[in-house]
N, C-alpha and C. Protein backbone atom coordinates (compact mmCIF):
# COMPACT_ATOMS: atom_id res chain seq x y z
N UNK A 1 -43.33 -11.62 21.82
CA UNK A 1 -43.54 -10.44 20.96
C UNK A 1 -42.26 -10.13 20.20
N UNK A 2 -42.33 -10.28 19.01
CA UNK A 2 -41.33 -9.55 17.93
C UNK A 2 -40.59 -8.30 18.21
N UNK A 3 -38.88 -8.46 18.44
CA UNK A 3 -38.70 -6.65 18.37
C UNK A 3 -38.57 -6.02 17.58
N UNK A 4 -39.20 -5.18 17.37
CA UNK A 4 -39.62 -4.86 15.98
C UNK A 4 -38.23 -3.16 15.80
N UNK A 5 -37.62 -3.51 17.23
CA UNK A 5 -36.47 -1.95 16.84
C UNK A 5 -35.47 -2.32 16.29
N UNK A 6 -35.03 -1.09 15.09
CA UNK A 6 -34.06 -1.00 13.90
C UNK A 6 -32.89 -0.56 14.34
N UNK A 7 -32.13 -0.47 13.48
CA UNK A 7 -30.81 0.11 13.75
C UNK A 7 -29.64 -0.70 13.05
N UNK A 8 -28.47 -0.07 12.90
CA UNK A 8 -27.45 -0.54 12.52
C UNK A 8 -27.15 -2.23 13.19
N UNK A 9 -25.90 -3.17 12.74
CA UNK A 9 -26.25 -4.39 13.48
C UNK A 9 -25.03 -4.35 14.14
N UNK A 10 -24.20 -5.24 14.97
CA UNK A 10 -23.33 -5.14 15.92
C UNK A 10 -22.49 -5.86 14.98
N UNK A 11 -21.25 -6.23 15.64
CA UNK A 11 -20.04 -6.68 15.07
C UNK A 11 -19.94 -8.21 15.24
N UNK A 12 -19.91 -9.15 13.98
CA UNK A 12 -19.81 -10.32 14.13
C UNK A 12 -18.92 -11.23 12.85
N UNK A 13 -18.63 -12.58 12.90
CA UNK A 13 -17.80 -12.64 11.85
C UNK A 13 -18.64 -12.85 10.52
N UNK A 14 -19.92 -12.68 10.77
CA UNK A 14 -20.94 -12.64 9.24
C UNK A 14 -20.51 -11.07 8.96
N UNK A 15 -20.80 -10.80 9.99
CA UNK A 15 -20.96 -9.08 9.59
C UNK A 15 -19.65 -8.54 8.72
N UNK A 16 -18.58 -9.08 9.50
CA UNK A 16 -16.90 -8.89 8.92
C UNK A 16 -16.54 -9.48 7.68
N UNK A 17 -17.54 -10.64 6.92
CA UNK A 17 -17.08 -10.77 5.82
C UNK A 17 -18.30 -10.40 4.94
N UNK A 18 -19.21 -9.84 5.28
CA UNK A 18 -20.49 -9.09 4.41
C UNK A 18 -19.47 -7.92 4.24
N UNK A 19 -18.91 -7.20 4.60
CA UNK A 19 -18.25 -6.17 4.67
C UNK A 19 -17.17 -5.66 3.74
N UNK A 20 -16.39 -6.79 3.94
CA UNK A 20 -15.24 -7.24 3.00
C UNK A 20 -16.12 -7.48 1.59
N UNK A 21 -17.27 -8.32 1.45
CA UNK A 21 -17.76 -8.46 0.40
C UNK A 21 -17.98 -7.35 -0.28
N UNK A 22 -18.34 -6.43 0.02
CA UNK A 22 -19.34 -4.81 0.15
C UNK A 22 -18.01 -4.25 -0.53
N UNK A 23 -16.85 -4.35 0.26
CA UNK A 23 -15.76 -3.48 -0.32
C UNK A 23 -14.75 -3.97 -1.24
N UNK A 24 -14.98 -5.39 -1.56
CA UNK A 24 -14.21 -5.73 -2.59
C UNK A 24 -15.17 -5.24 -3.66
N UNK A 25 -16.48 -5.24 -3.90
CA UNK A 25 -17.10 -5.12 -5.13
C UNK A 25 -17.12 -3.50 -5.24
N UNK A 26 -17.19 -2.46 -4.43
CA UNK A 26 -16.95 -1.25 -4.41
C UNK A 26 -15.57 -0.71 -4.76
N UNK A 27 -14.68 -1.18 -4.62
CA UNK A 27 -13.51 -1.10 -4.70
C UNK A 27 -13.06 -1.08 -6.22
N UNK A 28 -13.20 -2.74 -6.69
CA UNK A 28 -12.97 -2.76 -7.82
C UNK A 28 -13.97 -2.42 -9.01
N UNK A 29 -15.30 -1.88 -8.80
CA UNK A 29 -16.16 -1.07 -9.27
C UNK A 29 -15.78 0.39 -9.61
N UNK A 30 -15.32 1.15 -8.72
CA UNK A 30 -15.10 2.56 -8.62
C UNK A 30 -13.59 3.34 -7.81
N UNK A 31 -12.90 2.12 -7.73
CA UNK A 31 -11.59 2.78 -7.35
C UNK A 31 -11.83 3.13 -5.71
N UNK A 32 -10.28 2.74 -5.56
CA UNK A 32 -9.64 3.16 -4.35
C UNK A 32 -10.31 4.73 -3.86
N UNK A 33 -10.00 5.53 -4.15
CA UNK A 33 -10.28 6.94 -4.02
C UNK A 33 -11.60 7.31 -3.79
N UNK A 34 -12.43 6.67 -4.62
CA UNK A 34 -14.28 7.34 -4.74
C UNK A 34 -14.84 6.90 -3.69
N UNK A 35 -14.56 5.38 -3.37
CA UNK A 35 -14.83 4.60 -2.10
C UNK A 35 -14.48 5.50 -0.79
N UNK A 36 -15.76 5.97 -0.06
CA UNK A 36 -15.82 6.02 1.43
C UNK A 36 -16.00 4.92 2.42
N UNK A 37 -15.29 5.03 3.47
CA UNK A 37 -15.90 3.85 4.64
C UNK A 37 -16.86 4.19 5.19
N UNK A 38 -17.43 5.23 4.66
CA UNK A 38 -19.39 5.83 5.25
C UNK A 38 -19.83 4.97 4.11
N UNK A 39 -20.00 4.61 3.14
CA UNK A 39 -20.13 4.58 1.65
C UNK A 39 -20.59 2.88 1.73
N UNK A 40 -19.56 2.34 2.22
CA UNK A 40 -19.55 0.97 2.43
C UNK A 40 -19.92 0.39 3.67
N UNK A 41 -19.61 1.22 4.59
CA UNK A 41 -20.95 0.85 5.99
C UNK A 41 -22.09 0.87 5.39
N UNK A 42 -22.95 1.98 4.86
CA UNK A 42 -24.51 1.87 4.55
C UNK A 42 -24.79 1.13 3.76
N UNK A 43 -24.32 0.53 2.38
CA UNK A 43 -24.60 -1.03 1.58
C UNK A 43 -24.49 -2.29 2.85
N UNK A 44 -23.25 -2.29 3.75
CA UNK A 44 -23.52 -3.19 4.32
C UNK A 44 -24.19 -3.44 5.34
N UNK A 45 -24.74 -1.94 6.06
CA UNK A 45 -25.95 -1.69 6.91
C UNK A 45 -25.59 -2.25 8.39
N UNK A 46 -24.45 -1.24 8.25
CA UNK A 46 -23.53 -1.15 9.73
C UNK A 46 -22.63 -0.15 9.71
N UNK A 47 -22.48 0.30 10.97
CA UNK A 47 -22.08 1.72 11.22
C UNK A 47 -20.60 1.62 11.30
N UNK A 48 -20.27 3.01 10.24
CA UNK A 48 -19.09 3.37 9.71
C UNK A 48 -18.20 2.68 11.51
N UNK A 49 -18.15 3.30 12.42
CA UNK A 49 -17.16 3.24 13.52
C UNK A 49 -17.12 1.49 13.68
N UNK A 50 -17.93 0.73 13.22
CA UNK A 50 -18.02 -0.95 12.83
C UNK A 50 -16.83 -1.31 12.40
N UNK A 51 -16.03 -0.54 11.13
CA UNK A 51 -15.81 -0.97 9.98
C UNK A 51 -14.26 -0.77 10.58
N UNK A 52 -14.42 0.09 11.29
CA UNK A 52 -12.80 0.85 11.72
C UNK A 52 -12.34 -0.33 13.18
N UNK A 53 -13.51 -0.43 14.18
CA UNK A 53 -13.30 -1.30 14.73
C UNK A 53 -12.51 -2.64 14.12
N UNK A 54 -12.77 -3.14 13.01
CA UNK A 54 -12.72 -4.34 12.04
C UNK A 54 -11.51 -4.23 11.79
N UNK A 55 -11.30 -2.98 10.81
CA UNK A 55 -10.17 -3.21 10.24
C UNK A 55 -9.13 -1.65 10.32
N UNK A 56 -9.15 -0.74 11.11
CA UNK A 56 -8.78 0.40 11.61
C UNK A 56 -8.74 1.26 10.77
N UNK A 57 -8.36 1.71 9.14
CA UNK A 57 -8.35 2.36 8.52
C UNK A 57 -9.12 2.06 7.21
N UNK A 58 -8.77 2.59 5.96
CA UNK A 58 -9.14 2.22 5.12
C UNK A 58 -8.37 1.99 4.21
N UNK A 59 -6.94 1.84 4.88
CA UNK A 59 -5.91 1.28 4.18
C UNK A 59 -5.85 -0.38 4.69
N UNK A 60 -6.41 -0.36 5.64
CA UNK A 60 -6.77 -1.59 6.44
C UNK A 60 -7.48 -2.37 6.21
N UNK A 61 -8.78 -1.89 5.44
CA UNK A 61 -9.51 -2.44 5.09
C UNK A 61 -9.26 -3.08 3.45
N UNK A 62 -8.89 -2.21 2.89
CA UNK A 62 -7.94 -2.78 1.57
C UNK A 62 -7.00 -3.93 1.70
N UNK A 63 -6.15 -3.93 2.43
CA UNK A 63 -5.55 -4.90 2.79
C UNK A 63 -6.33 -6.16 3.14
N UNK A 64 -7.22 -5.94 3.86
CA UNK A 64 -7.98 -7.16 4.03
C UNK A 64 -8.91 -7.95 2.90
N UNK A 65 -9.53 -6.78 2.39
CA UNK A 65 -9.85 -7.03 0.96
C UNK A 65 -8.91 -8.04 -0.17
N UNK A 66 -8.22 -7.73 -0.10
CA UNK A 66 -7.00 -8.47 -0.84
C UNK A 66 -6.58 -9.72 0.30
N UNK A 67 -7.05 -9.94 1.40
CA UNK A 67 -6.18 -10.96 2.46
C UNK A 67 -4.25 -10.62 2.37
N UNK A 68 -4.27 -9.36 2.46
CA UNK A 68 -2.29 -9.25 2.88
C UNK A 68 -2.32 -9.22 4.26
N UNK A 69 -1.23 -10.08 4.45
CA UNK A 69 -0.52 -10.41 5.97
C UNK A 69 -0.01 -8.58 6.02
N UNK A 70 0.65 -8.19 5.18
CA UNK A 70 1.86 -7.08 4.88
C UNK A 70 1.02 -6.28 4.11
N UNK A 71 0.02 -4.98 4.50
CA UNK A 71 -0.68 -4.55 3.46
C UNK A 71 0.42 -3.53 2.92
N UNK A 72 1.03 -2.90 1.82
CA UNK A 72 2.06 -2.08 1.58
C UNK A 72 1.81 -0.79 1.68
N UNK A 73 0.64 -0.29 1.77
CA UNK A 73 0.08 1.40 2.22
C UNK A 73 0.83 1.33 3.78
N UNK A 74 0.44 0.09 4.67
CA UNK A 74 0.56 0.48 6.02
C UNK A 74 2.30 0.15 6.10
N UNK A 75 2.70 -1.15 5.50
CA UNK A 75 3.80 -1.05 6.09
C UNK A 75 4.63 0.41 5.34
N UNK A 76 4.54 1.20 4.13
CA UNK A 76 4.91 2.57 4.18
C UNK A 76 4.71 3.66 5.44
N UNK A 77 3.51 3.52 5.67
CA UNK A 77 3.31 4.41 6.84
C UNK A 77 3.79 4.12 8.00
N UNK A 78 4.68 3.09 8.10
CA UNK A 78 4.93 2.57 9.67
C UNK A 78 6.43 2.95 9.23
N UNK A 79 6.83 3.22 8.06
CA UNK A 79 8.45 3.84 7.86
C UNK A 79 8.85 5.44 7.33
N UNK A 80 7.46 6.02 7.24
CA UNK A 80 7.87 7.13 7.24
C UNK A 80 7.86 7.90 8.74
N UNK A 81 7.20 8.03 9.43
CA UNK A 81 7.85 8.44 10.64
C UNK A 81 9.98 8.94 10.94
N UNK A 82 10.44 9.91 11.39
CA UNK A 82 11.69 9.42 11.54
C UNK A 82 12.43 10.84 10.81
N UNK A 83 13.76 10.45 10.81
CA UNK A 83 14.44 11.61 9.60
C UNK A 83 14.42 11.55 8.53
N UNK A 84 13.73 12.98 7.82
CA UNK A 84 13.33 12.41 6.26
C UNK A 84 15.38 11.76 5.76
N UNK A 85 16.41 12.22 5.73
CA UNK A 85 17.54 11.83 5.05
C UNK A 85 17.48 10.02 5.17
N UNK A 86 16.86 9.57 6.02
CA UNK A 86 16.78 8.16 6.21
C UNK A 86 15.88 7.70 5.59
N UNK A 87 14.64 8.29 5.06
CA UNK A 87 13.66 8.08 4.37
C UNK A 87 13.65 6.59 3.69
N UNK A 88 14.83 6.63 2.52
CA UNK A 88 14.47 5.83 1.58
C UNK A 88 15.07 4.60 2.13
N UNK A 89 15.81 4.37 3.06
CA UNK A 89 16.36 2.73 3.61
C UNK A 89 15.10 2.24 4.67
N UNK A 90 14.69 3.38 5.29
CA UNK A 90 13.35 3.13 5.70
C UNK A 90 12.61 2.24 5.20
N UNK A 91 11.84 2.96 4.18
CA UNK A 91 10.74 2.35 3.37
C UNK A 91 11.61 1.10 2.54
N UNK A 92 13.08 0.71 1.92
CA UNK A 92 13.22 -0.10 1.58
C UNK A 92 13.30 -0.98 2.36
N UNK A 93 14.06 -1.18 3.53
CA UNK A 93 14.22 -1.83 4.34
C UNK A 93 12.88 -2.53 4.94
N UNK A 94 11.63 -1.77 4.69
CA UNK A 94 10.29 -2.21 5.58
C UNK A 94 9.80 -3.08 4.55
N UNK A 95 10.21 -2.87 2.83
CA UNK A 95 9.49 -3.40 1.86
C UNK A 95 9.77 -4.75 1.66
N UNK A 96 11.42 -5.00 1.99
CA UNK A 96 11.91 -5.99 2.23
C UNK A 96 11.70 -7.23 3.18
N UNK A 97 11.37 -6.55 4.24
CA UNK A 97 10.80 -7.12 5.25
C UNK A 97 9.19 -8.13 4.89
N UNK A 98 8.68 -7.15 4.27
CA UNK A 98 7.45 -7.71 3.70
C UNK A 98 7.25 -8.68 2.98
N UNK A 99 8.33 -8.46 1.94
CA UNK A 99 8.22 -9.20 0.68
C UNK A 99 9.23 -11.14 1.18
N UNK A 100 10.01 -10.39 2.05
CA UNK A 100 11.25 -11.80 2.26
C UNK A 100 10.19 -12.74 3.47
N UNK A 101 8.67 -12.04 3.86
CA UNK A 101 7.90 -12.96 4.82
C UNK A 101 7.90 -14.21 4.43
N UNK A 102 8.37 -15.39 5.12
CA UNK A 102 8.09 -16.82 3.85
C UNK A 102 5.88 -16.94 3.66
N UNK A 103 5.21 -16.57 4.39
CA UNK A 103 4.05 -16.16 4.45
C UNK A 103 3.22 -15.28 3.67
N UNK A 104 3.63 -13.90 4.58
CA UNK A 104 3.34 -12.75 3.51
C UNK A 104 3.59 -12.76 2.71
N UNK A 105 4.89 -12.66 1.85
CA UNK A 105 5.39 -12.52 0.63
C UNK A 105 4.96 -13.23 -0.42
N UNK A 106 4.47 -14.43 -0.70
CA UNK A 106 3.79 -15.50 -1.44
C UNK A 106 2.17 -14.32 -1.91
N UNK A 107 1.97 -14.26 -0.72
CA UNK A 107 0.53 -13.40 -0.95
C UNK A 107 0.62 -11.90 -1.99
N UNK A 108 1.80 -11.32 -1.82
CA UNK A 108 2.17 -10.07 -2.64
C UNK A 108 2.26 -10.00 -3.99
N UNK A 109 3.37 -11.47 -4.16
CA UNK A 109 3.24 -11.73 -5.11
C UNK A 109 2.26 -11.97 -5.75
N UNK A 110 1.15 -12.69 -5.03
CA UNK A 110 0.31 -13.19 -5.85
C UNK A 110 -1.00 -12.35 -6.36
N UNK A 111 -0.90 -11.12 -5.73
CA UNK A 111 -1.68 -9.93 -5.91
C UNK A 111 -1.29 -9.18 -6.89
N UNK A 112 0.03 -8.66 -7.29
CA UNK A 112 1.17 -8.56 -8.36
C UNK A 112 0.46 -8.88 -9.50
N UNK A 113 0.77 -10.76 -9.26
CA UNK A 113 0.85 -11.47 -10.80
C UNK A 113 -0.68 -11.27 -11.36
N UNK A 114 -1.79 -11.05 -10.47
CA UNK A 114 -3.27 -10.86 -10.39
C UNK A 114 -3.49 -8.98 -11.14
N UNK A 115 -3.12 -8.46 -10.69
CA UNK A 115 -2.81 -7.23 -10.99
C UNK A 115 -2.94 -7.31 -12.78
N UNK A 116 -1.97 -8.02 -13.12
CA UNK A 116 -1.47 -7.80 -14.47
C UNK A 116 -2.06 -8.25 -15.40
N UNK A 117 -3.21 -8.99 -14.65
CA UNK A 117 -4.05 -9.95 -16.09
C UNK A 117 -5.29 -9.50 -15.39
N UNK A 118 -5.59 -8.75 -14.40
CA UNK A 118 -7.36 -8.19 -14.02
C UNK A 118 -7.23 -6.54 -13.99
N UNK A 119 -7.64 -6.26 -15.58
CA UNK A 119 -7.73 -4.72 -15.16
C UNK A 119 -8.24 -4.02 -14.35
N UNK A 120 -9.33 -4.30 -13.67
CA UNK A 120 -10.18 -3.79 -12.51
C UNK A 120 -9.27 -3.65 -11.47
N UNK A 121 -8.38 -5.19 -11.32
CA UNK A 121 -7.35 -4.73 -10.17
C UNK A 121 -6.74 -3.96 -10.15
N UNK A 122 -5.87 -4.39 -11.55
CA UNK A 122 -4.33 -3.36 -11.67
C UNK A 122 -5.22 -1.48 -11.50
N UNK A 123 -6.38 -1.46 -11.64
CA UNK A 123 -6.81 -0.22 -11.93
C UNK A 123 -6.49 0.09 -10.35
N UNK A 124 -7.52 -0.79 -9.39
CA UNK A 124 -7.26 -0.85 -8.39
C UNK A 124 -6.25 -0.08 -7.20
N UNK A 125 -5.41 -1.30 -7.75
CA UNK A 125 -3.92 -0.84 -7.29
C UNK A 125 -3.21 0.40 -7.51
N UNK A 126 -3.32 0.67 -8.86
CA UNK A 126 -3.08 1.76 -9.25
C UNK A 126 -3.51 2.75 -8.64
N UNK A 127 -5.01 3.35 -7.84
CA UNK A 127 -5.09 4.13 -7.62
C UNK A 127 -4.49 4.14 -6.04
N UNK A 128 -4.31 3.30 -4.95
CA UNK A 128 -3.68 3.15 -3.82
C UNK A 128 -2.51 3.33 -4.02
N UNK A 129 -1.44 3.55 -5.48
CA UNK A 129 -0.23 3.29 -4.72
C UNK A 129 -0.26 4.85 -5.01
N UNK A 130 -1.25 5.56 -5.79
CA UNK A 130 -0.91 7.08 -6.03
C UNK A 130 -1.43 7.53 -4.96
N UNK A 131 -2.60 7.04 -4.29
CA UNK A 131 -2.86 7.80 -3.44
C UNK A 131 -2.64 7.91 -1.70
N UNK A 132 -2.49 6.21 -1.86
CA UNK A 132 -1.92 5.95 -0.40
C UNK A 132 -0.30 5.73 -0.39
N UNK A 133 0.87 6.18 -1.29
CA UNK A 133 2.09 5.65 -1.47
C UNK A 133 2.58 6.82 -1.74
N UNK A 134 2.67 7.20 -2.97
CA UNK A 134 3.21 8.43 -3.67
C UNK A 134 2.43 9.52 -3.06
N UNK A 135 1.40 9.97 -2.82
CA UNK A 135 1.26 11.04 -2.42
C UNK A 135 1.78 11.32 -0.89
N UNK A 136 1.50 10.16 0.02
CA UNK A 136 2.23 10.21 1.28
C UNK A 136 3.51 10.50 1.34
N UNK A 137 4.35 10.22 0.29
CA UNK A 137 5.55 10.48 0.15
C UNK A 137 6.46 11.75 -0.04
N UNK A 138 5.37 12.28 -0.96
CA UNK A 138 5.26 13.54 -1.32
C UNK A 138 5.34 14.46 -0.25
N UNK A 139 4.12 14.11 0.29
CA UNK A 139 3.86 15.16 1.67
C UNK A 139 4.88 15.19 2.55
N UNK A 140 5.59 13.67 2.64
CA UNK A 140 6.50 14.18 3.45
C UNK A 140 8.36 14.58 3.52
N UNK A 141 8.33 14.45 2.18
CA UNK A 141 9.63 15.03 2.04
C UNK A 141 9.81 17.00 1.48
N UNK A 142 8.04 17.15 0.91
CA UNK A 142 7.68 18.32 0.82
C UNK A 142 9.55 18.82 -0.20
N UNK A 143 8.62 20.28 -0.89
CA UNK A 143 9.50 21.01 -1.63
C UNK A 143 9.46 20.58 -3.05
N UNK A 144 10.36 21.76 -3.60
CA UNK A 144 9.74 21.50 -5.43
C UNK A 144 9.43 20.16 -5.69
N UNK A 145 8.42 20.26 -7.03
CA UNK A 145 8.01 18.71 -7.44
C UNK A 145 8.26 17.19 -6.41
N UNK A 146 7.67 17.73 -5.31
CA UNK A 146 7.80 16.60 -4.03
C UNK A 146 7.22 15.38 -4.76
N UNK A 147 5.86 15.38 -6.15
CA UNK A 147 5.39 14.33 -6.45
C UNK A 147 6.06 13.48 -7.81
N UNK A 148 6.80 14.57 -8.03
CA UNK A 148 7.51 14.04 -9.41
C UNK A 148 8.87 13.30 -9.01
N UNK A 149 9.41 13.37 -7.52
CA UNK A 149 10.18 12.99 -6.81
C UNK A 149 9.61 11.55 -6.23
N UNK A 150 8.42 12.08 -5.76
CA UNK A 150 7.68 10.48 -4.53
C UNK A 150 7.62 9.75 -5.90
N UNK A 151 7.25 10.07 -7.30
CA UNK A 151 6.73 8.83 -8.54
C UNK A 151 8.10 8.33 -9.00
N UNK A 152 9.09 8.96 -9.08
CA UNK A 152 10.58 8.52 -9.24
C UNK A 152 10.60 7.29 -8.53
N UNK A 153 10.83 7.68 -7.44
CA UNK A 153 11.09 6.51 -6.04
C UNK A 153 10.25 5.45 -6.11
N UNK A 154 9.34 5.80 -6.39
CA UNK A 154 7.81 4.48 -6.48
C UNK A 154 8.41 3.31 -7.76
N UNK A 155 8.75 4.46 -8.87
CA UNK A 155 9.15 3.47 -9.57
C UNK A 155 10.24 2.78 -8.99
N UNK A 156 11.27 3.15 -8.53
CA UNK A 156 12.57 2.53 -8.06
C UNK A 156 12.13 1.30 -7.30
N UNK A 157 11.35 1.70 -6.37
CA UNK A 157 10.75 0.26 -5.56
C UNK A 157 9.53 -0.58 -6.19
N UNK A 158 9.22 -0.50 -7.18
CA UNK A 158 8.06 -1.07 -8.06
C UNK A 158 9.42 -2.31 -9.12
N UNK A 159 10.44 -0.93 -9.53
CA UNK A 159 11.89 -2.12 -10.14
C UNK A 159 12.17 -3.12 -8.93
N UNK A 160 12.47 -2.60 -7.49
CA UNK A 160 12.89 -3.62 -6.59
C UNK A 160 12.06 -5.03 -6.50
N UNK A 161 10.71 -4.69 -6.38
CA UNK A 161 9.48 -6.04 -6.39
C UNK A 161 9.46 -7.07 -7.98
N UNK A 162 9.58 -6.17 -8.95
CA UNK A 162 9.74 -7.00 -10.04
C UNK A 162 10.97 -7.59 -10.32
N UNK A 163 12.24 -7.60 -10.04
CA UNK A 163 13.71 -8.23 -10.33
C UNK A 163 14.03 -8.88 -9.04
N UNK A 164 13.80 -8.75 -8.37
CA UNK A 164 14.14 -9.10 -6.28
C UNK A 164 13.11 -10.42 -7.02
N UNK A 165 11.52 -10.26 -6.65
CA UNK A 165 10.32 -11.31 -5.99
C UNK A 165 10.06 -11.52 -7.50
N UNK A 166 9.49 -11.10 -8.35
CA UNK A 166 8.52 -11.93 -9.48
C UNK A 166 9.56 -12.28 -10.41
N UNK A 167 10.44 -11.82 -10.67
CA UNK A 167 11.57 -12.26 -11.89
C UNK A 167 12.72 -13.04 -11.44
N UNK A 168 12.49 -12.44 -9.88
CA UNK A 168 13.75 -13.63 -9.36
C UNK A 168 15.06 -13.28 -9.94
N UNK A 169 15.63 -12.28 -10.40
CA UNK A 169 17.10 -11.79 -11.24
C UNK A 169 17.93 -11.94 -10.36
N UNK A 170 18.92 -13.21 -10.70
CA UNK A 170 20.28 -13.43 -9.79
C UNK A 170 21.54 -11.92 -10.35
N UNK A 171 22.22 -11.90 -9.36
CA UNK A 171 22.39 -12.10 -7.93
C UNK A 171 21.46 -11.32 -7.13
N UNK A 172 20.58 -10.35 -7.32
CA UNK A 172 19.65 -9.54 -6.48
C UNK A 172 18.35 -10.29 -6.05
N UNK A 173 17.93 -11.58 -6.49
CA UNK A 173 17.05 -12.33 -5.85
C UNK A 173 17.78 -12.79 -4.56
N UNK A 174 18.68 -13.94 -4.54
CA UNK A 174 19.34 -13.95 -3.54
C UNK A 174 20.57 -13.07 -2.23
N UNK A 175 20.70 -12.15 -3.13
CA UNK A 175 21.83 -11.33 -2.52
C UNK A 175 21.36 -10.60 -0.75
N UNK A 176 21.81 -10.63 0.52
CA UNK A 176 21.24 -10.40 1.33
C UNK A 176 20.83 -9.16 1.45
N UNK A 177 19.82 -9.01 2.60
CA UNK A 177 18.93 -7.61 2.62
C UNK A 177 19.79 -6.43 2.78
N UNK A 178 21.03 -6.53 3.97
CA UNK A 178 21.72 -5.44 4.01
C UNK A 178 22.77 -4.80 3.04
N UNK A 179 23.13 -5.80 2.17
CA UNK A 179 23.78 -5.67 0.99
C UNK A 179 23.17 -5.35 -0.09
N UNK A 180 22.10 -5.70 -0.04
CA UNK A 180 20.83 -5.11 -1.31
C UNK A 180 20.31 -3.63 -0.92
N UNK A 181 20.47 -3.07 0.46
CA UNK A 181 19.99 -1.86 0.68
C UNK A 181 21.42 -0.91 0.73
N UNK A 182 22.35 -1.40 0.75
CA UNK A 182 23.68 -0.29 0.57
C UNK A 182 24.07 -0.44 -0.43
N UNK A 183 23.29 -0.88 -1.51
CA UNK A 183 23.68 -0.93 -3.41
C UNK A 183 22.39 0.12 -3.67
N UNK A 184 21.19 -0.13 -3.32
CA UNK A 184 20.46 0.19 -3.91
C UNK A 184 19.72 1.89 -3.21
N UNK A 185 20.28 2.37 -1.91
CA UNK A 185 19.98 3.40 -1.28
C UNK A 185 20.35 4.58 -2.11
N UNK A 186 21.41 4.60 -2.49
CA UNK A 186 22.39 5.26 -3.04
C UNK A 186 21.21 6.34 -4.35
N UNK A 187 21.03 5.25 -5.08
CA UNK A 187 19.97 5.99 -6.03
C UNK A 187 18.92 6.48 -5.98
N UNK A 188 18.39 6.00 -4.53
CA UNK A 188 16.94 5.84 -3.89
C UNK A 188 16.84 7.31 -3.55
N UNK A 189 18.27 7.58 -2.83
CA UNK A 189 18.01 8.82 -2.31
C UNK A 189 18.28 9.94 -2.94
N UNK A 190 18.70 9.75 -4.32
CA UNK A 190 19.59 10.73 -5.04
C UNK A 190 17.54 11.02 -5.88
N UNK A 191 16.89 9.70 -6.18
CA UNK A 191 15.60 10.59 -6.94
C UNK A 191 14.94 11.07 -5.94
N UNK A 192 14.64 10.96 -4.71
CA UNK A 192 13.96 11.45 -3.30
C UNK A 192 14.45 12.56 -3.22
N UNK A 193 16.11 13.25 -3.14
CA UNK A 193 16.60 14.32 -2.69
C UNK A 193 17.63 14.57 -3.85
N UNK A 194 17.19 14.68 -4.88
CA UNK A 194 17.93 15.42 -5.50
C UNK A 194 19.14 16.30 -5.24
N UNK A 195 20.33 16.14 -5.53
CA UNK A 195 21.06 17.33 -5.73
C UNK A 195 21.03 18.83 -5.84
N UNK A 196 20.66 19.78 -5.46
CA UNK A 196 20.90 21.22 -6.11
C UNK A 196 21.76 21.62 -7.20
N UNK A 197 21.10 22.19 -8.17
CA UNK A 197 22.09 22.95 -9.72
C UNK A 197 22.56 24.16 -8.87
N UNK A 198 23.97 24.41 -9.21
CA UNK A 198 24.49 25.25 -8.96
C UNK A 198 23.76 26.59 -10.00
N UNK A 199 23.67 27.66 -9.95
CA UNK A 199 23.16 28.75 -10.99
C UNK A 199 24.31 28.86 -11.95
N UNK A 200 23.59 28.61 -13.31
CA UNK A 200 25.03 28.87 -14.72
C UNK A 200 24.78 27.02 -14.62
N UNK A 201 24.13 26.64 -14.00
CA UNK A 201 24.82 25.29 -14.72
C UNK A 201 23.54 24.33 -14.54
C-alpha cells in the first residue's frame, strides 16, 4: 500500500543542492535582503529549520551559494566580537587571512572578477556587503553617523582586496601581513573613530 502521508522532506544531499539551487535563483532575482530562509524553504519544500541545519545562517547559506571556503559576512562576524579600539586590525587581519588562503582566496577572487561583468551579482553583493558588513559595523561601533563611518571603512577594505589580490600592486601584493596591517591600521581607525573637533574649530 502506497504512503500516501505529506509533509516537508528530510535532509539529504539532493535536498542540499535543490536548495542551493532555490537560493541562488532567489537571490540573484530579488536581492540579498527580500530573500527569507522561510521564503526559500517553501519553493524548495523543506522546512525552514532544514536549511539552518545545512548551512546555519543565512549568511551561510550565501556563502554556499557562491561555494566560499571564507564567506566574508561570517569571517566579519567572527572579528567583531572583542574591543571596539581593536576593531579595525581585527577585521583586517581576518580579511587577510581569507584572502592569503592558497584555496579560499582563488575563490574570492573569482567572485570579485564575476561581480564586475554580472550585474545581477554585483547587485547581489552589493546588497550583503550593506547589509551583512556595513551595517554590522555600524551597530557596533554605534554613535554619530556610525554608517557613514562603517561605509568609509568598507571602502578602505574594498581598496585593500582590489590593490593587495586583483591588481596585485607591488610592494603591497607581496609585502607581509603584519607589516601591511601596521601601515594600513593607522587610517582604518582614524575613518572608524574619528577624531573629535575641538568647539571654534
Amino acid at each position: 500500500m502506497m504512503n500516501k502521508s505529506r509533509g516537508r522532506r528530510r535532509g539529504s544531499p539532493d535536498t542540499r543542492e535543490e536548495i542551493l539551487a532555490v537560493a541562488r535563483r532567489r537571490f540573484l532575482a530579488d536581492g540579498y535582503a527580500r530573500v527569507t530562509m522561510r521564503s526559500i524553504a517553501a519553493e524548495a519544500g523543506v522546512d525552514a529549520a532544514l536549511i539552518s541545519y545545512f548551512f546555519g545562517s543565512k549568511k551561510g547559506l550565501f556563502g554556499a551559494v557562491l561555494g566560499l571556503l571564507a564567506n566574508p559576512p561570517e569571517v566579519l562576524a567572527g572579528a567583531l566580537p572583542g574591543d571596539p579600539a581593536g576593531l579595525p586590525e581585527r577585521i583586517l587581519r581576518a580579511q587577510l587571512a581569507a584572502w592569503d588562503d592558497p584555496v579560499g582566496g582563488p575563490r574570492l577572487a573569482l567572485m570579485v572578477r564575476a561581480a564586475l561583468q554580472e550585474p545581477d551579482l554585483s547587485r547581489l553583493l552589493r546588497d550583503v556587503v550593506w547589509h551583512e558588513m556595513i551595517e554590522r559595523v555600524a551597530a557596533t561601533v554605534g554613535g554619530p553617523d556610525a554608517s557613514g563611518r562603517a561605509a568609509a571603512f568598507g571602502t578602505q577594505l574594498a581598496g585593500v582586496v582590489f590593490a593587495r589580490y586583483l591588481l596585485a600592486i607591488e610592494p603591497i601584493a607581496s609585502m607581509p601581513a603584519d607589516e601591511f596591517v601596521a601601515r594600513q591600521v593607522p587610517a582604518m581607525r582614524a575613518a572608524l573613530f574619528p577624531p573629535r573637533r575641538r568647539p571654534g574649530f
